[in-house]
C-alpha atoms as a PDB file:
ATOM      1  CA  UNK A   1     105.222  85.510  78.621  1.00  0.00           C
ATOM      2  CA  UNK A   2     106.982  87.842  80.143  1.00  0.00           C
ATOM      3  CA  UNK A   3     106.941  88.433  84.267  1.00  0.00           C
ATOM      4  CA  UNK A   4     106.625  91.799  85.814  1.00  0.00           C
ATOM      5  CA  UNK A   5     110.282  91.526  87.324  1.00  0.00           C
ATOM      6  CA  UNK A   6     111.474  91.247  83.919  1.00  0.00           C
ATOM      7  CA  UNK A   7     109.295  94.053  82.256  1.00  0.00           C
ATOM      8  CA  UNK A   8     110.575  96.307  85.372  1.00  0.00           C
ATOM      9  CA  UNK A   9     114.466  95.393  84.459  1.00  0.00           C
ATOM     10  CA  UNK A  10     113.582  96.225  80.520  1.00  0.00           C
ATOM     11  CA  UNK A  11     112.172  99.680  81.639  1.00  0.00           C
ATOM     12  CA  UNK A  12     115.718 100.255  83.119  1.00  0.00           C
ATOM     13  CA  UNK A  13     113.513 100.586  86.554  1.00  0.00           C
ATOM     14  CA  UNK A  14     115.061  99.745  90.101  1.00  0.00           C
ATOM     15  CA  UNK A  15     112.547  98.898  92.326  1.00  0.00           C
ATOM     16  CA  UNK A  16     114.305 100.367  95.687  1.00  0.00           C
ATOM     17  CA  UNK A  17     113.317  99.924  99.315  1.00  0.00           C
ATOM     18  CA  UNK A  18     109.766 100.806 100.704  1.00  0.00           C
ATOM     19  CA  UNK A  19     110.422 104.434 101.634  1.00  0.00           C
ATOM     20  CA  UNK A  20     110.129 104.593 105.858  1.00  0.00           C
ATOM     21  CA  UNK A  21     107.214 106.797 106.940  1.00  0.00           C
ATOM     22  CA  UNK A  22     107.480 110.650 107.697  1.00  0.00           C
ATOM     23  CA  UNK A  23     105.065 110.382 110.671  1.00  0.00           C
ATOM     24  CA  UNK A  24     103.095 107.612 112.678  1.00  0.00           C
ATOM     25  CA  UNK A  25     101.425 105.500 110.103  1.00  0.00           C
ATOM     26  CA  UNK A  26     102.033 102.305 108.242  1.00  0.00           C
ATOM     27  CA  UNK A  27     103.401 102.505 104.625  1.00  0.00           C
ATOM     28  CA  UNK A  28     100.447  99.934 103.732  1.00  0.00           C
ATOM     29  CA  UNK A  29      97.393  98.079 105.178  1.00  0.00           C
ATOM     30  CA  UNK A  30      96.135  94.433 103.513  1.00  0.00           C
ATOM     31  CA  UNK A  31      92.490  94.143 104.002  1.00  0.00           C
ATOM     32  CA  UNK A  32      91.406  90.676 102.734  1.00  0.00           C
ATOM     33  CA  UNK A  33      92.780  90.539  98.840  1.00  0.00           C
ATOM     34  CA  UNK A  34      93.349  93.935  98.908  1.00  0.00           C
ATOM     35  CA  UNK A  35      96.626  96.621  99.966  1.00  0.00           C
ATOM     36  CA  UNK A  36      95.980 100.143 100.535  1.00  0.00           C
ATOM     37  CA  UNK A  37      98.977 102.154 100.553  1.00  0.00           C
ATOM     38  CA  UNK A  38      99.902 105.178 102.458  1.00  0.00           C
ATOM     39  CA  UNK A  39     100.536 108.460 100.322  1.00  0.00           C
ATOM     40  CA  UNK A  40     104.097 108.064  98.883  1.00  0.00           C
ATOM     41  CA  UNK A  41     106.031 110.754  97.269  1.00  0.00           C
ATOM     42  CA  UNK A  42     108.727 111.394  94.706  1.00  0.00           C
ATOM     43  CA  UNK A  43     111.922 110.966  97.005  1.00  0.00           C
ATOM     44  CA  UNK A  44     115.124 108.994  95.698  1.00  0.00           C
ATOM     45  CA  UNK A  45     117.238 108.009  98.149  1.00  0.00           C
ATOM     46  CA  UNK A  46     115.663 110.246 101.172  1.00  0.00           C
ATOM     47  CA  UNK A  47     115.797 113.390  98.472  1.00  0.00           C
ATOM     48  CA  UNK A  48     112.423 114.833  96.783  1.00  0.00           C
ATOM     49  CA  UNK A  49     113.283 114.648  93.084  1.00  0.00           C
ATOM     50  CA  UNK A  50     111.566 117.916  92.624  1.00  0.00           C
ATOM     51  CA  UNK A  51     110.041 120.297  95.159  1.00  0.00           C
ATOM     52  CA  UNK A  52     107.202 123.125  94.341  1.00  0.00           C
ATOM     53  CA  UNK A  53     104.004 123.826  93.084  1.00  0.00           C
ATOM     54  CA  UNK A  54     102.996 123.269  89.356  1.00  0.00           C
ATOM     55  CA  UNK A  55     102.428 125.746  87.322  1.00  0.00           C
ATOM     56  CA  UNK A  56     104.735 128.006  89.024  1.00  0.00           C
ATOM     57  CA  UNK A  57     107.701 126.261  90.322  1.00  0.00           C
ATOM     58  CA  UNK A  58     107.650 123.533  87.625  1.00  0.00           C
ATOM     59  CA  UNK A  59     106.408 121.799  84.134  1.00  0.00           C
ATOM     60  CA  UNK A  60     104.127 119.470  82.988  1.00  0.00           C
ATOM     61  CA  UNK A  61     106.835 117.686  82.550  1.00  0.00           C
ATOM     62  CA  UNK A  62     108.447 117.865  85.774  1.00  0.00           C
ATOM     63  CA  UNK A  63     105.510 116.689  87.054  1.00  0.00           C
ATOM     64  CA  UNK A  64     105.006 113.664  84.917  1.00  0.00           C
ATOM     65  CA  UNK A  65     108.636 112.699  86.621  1.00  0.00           C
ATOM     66  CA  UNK A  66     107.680 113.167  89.409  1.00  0.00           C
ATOM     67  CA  UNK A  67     104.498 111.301  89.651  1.00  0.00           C
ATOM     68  CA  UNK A  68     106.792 108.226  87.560  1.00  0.00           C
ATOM     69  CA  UNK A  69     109.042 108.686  90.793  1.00  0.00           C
ATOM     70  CA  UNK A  70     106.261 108.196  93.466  1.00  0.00           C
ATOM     71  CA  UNK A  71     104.611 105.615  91.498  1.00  0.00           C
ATOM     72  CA  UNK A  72     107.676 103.706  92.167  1.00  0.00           C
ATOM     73  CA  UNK A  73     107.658 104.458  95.482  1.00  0.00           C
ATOM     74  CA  UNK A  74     104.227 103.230  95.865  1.00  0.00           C
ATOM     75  CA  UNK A  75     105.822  99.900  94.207  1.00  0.00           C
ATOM     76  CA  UNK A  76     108.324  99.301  96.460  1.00  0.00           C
ATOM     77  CA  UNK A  77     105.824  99.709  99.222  1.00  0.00           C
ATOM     78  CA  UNK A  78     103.490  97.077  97.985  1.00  0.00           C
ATOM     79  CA  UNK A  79     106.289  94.695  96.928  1.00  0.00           C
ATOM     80  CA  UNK A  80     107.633  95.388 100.955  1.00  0.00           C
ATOM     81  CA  UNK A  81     104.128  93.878 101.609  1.00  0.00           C
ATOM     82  CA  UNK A  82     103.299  91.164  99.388  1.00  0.00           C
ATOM     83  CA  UNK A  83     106.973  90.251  98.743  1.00  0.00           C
ATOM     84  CA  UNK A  84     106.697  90.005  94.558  1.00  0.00           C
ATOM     85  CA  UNK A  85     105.063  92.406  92.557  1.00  0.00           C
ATOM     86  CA  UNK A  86     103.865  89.447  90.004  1.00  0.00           C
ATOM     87  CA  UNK A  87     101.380  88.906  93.276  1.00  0.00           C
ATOM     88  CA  UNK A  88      99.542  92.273  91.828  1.00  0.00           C
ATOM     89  CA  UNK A  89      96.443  90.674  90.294  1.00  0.00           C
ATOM     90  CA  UNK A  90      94.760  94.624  89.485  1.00  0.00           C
ATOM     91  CA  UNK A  91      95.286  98.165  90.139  1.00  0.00           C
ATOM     92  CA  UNK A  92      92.544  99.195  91.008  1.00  0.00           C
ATOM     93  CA  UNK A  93      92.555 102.828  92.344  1.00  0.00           C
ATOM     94  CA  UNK A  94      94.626 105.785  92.676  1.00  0.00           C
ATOM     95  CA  UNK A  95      94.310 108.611  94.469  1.00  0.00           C
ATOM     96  CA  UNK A  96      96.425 111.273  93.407  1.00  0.00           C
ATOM     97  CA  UNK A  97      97.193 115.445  94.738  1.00  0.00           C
ATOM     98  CA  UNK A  98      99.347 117.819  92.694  1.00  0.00           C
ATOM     99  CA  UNK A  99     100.793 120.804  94.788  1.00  0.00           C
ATOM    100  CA  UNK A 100      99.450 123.183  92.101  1.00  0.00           C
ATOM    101  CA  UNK A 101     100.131 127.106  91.509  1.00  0.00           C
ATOM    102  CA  UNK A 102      96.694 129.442  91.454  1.00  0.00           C
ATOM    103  CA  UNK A 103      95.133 128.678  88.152  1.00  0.00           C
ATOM    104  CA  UNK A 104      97.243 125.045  87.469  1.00  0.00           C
ATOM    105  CA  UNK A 105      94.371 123.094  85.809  1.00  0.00           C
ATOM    106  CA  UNK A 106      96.519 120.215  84.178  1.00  0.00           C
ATOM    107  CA  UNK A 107      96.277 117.460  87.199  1.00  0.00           C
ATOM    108  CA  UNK A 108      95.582 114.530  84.959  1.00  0.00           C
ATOM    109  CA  UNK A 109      98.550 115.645  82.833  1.00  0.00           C
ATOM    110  CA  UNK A 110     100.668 115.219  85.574  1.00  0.00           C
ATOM    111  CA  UNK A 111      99.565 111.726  87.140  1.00  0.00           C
ATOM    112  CA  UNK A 112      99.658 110.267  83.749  1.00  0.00           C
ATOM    113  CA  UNK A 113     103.646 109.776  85.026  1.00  0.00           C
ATOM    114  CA  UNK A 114     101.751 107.162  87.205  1.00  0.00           C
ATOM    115  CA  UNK A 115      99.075 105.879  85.223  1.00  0.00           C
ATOM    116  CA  UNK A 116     101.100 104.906  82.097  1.00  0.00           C
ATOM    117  CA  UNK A 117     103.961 103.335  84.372  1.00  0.00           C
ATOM    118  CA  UNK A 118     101.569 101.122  85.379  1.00  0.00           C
ATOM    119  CA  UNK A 119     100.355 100.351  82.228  1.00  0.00           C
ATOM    120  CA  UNK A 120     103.667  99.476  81.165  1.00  0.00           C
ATOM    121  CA  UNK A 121     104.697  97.290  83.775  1.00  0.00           C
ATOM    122  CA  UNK A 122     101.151  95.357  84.489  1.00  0.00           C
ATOM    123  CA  UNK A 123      99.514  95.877  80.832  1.00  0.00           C
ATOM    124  CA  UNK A 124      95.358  95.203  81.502  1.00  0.00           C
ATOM    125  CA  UNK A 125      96.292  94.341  84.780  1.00  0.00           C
ATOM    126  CA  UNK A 126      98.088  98.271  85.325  1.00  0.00           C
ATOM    127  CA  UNK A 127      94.148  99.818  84.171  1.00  0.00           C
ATOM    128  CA  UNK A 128      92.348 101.653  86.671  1.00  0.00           C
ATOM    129  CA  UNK A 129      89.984 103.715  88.525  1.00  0.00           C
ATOM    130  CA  UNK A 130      92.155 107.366  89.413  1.00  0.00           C
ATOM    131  CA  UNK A 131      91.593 110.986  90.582  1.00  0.00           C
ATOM    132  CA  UNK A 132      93.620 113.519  90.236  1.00  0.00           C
ATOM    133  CA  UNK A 133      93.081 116.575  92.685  1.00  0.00           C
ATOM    134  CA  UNK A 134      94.547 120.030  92.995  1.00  0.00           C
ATOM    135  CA  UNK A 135      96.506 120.897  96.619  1.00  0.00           C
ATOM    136  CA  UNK A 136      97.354 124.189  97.686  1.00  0.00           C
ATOM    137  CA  UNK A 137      99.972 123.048  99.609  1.00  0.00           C
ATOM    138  CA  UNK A 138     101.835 119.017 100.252  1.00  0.00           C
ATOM    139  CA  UNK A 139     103.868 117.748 102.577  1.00  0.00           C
ATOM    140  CA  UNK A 140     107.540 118.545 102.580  1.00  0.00           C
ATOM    141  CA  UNK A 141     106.761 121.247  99.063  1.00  0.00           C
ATOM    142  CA  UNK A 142     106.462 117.209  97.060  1.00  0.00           C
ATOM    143  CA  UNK A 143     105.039 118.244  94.104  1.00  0.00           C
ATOM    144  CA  UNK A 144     103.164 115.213  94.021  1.00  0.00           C
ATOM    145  CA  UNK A 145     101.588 112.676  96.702  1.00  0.00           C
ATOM    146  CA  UNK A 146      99.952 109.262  95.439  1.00  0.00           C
ATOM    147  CA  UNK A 147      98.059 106.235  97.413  1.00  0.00           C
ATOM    148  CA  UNK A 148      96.774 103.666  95.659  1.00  0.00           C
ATOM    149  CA  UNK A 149      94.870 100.261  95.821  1.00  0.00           C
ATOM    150  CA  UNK A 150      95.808  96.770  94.373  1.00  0.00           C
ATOM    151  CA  UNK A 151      93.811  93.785  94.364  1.00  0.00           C
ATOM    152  CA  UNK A 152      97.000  90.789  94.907  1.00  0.00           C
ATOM    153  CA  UNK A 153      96.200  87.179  94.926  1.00  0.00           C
ATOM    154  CA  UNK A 154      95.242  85.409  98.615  1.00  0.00           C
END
């Protein structure tokens, strides 16, 4: 069987360190069996990978990067918490914005960067509950901003 580390290492994927927050909250919260995280977005290394709206500014595509990117992010938050991603017993929910152009209608498109990363890395375990919402504007022009819960063993 293989372990999450090593599915992360065959994706070519570097888990890096939990990005430090932009303002005064905490990158995650444990309640009981369960970590919330803060909305994370699609910066490597301090830098947004892409900035702008969708639709307008950039692709489907870009997008899907993106929301790969942040997913990541969101990773290396929880693994900052819990220590070892193979702690991750379920995803269970995602909440997802897309900085979108006037007429942009392909959210899910988008956040299926995040959705199918997790699928890859977690399998069953990587299923779950998402929404994917339209934002006139984000943070910092981040295309993308995703918060998620995951259900980790006590």
């Amino acid at each position: 069987m293989i372990t999450v580390k090593e599915k992360i290492n065959e994706l070519g994927i570097e888990i890096p360190e939990a990005p430090k927050p932009g303002a005064v909250y905490v990158p995650a919260k444990r309640v009981g069996n369960l970590i919330y995280t803060s909305g994370q977005d699609c910066r490597i290394d301090g830098k947004l990978l892409y900035e702008g709206k969708l639709g307008s500014d950039l692709t489907v595509a870009q997008g899907y990067e993106a929301a790969r990117q942040t997913m990541i992010n969101c990773l290396a938050v929880i693994q900052a918490e819990i220590g070892d991603l193979s702690k991750v017993k379920q995803v269970v929910k995602l909440l997802a914005f897309v900085n979108s152009a006037p007429g942009f209608v392909q959210q899910p498109y988008v956040i299926n960067g995040a959705s199918e990363l997790l699928e890859e890395i977690f399998g069953e375990k990587g299923q779950h509950a998402r929404s994917a919402i339209a934002s006139n504007e984000l943070p910092f022009n981040t295309p993308v901003e995703i918060e998620m819960i995951v259900e980790v063993e006590s």
